[in-house]
Protein backbone atom coordinates (compact mmCIF):
# COMPACT_ATOMS: atom_id res chain seq x y z
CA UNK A 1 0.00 0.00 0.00
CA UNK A 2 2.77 2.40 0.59
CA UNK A 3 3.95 2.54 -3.18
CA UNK A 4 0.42 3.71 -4.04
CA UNK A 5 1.19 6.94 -2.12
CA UNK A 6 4.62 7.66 -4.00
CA UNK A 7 2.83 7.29 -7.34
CA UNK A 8 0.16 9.45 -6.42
CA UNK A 9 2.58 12.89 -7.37
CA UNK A 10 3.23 11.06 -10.84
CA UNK A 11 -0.29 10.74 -11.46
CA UNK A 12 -1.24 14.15 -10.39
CA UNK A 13 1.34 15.88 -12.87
CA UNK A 14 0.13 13.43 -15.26
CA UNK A 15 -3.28 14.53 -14.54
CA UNK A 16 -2.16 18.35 -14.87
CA UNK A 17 -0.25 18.02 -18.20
CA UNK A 18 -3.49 15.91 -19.70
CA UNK A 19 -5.77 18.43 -18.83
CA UNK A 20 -3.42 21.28 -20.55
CA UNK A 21 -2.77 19.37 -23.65
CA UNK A 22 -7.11 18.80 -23.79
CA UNK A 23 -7.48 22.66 -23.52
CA UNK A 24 -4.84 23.22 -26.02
CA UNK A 25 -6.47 21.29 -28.24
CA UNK A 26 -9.53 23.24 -27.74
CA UNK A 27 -7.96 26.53 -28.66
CA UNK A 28 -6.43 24.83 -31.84
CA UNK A 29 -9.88 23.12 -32.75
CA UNK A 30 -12.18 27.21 -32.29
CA UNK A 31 -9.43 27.91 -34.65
CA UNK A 32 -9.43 26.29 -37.04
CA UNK A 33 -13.20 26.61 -37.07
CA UNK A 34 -12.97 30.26 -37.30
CA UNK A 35 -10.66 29.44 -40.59
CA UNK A 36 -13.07 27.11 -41.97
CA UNK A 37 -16.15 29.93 -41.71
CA UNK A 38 -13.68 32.38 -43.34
CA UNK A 39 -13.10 30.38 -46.31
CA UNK A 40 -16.93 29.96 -46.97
């Protein structure tokens, strides 16, 4: 049981760094919508 509680700072960064590559995406995605209604 003790190893759980050294992995538990992995998984939190892990956590962190999915959650900022999911809102990056989300920035990238509006834009390229925005493109897409230009080109109309």
């Amino acid at each position: 049981m003790e190893y759980i509680g050294l992995l538990a700072p992995i998984a939190f960064v892990f956590a962190i760094s999915a959650l900022a590559q999911v809102g990056s995406l989300k920035k990238e995605v509006d834009e390229l919508k925005k493109e897409v209604k230009n080109k109309k």
